[in-house]
N, C-alpha and C. Protein backbone atom coordinates (compact mmCIF):
# COMPACT_ATOMS: atom_id res chain seq x y z
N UNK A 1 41.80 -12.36 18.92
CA UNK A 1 42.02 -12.50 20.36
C UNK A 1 42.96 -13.69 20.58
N UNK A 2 44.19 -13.68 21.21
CA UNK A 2 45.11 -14.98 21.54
C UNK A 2 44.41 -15.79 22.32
N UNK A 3 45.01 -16.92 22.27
CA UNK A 3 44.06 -18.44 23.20
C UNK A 3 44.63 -17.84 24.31
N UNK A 4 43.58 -18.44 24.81
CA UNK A 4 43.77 -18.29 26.76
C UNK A 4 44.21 -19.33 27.19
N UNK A 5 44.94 -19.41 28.16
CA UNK A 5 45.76 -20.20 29.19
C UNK A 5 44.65 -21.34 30.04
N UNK A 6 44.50 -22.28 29.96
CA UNK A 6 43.59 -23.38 31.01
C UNK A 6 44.08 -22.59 32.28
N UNK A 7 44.80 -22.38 32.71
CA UNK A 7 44.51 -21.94 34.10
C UNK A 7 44.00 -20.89 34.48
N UNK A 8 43.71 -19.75 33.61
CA UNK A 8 42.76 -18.11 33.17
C UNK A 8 41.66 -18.48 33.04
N UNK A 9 41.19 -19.72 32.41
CA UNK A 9 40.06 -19.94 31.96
C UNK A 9 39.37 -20.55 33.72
N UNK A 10 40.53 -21.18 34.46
CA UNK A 10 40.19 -21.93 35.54
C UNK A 10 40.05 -20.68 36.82
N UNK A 11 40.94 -19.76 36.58
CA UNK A 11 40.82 -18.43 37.56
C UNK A 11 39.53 -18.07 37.11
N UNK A 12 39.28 -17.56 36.15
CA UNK A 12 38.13 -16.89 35.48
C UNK A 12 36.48 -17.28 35.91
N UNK A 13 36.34 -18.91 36.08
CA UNK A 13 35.78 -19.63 36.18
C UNK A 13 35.41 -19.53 38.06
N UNK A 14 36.47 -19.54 38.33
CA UNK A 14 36.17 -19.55 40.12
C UNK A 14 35.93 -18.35 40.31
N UNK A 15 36.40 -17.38 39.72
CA UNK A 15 36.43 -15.77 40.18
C UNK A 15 34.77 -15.70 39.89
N UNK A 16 34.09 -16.03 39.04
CA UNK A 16 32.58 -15.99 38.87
C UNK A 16 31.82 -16.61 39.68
N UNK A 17 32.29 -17.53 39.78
CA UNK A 17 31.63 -18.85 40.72
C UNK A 17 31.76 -17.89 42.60
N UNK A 18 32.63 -16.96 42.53
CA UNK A 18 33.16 -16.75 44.24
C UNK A 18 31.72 -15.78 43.79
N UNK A 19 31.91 -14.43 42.80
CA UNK A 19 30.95 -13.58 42.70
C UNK A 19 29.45 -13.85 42.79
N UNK A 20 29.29 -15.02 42.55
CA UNK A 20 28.31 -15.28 41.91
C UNK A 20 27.47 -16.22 43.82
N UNK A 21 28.58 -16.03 44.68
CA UNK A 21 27.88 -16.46 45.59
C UNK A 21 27.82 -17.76 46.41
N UNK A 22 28.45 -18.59 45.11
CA UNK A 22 28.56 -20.45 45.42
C UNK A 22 30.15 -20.28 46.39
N UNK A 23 30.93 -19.59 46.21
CA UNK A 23 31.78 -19.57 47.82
C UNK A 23 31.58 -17.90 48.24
N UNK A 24 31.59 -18.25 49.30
CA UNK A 24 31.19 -16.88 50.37
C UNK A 24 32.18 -16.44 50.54
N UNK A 25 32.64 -15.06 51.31
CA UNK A 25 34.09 -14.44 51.45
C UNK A 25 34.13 -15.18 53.40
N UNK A 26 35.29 -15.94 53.07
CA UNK A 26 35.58 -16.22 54.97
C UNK A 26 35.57 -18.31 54.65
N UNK A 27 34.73 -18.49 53.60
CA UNK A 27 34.63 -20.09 53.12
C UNK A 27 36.00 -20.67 52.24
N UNK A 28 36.57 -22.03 52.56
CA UNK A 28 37.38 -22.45 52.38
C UNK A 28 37.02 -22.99 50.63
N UNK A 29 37.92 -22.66 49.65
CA UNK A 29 37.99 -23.33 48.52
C UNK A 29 37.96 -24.76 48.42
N UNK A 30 37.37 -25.72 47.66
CA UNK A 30 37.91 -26.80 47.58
C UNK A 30 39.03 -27.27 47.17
N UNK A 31 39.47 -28.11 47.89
CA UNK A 31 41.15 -28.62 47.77
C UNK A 31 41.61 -28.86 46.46
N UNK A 32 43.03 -29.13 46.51
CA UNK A 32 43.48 -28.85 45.17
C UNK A 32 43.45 -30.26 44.28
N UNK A 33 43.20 -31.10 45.22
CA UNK A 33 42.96 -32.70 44.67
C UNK A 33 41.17 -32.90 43.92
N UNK A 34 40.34 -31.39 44.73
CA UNK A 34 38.93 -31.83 44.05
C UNK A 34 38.74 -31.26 43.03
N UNK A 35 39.92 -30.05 42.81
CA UNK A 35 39.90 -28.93 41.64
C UNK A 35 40.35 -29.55 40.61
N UNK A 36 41.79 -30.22 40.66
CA UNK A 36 42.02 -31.04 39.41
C UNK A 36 41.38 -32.29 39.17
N UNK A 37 40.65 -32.67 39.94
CA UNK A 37 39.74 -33.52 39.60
C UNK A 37 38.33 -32.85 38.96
N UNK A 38 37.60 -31.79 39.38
CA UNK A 38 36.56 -30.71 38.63
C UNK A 38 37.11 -30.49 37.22
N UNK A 39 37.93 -29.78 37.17
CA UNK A 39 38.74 -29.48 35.89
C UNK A 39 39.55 -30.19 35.24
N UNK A 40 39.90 -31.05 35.34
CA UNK A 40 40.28 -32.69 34.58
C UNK A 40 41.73 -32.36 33.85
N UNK A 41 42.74 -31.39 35.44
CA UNK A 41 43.81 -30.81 34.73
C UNK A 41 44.92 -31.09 35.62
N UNK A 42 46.08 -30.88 35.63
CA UNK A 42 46.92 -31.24 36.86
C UNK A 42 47.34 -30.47 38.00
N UNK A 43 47.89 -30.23 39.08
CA UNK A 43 48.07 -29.61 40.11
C UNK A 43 48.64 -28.24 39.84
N UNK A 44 49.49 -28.51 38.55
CA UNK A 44 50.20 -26.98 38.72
C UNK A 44 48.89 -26.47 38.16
N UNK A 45 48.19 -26.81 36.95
CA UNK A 45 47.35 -26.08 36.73
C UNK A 45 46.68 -25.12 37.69
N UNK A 46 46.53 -25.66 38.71
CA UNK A 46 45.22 -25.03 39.76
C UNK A 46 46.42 -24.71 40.56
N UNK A 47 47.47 -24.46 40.92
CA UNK A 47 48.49 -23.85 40.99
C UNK A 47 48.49 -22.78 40.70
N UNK A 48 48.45 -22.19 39.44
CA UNK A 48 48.76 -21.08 38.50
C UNK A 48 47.59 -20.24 38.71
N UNK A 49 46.43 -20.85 38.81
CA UNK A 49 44.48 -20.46 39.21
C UNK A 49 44.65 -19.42 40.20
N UNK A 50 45.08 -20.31 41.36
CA UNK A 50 45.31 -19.86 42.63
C UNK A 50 46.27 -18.80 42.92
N UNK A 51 47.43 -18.69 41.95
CA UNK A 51 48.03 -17.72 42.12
C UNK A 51 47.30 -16.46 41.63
N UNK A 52 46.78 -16.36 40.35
CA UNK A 52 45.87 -15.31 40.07
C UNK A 52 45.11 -14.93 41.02
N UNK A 53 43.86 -15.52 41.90
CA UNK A 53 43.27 -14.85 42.34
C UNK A 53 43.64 -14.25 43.68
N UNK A 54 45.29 -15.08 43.77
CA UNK A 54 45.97 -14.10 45.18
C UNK A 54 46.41 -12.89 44.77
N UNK A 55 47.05 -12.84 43.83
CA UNK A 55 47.66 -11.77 43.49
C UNK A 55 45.96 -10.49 42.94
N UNK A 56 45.11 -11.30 42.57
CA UNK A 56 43.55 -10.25 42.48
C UNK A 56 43.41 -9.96 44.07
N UNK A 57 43.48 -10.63 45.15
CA UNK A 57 43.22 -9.97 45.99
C UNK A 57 41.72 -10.77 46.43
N UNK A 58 41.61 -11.78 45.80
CA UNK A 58 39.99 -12.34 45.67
C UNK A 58 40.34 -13.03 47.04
N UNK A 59 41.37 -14.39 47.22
CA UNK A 59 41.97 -15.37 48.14
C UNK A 59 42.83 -15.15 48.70
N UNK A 60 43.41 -15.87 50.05
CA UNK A 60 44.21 -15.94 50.41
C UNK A 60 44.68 -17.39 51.03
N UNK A 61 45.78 -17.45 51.09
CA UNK A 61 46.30 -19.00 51.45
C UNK A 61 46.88 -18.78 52.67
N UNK A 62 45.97 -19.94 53.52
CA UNK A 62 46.96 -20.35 54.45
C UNK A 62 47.82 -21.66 54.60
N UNK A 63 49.13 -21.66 54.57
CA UNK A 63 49.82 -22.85 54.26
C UNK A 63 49.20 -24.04 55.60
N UNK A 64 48.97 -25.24 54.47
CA UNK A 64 48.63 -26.27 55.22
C UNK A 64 47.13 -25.88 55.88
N UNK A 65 46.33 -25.40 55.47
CA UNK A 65 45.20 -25.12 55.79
C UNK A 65 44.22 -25.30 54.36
N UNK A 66 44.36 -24.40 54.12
CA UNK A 66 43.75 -24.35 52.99
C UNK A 66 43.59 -22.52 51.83
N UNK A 67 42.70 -22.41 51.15
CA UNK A 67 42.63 -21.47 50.12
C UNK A 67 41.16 -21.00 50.15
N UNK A 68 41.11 -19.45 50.77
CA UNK A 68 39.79 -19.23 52.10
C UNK A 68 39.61 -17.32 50.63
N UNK A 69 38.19 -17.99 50.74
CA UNK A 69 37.83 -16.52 49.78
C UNK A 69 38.24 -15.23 50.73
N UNK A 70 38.74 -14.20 50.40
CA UNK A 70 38.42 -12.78 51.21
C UNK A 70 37.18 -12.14 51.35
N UNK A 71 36.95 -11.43 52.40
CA UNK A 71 36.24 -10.96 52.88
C UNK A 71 36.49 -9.18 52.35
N UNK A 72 36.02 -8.95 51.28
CA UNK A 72 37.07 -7.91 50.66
C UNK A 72 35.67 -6.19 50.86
N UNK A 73 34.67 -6.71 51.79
CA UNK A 73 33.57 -6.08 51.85
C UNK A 73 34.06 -4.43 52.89
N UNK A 74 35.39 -4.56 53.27
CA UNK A 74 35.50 -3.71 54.47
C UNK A 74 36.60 -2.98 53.70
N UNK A 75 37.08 -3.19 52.67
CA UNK A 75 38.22 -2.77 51.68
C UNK A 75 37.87 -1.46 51.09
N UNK A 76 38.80 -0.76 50.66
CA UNK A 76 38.34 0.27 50.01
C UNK A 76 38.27 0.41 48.73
């Protein structure tokens, strides 16, 4: 199996953590200053996180707001 990427491991990690209930769909992520501080990695890192789970469809960003789970319950 190839090594995984710190920031897969960091998507991977929140994507369980959203499932799992500890953020709700409609609840704001914690900021990107408490993430690289959680994960003891730098900004792009949680950069790269965040792009994964937009492009999954999990988050969405609002600029200058913040990084808000979806509500993906009404989806098909």
């Amino acid at each position: 199996m190839p090594p995984r990427y710190r920031y897969e491991e960091i998507a991977d990690d929140l994507q369980k953590r959203i499932e799992a209930g500890e953020f709700r769909p409609g609840s704001r992520l914690p900021s990107r200053r408490e993430l690289t501080a959680h994960y003891d990695v730098t900004t792009p890192v949680i950069d790269r996180a965040m792009q994964i789970l937009r492009v999954k469809g999990i988050t969405e960003t609002l600029a200058g707001v913040g990084v808000y789970v979806r509500d993906t319950s009404g989806d098909s």
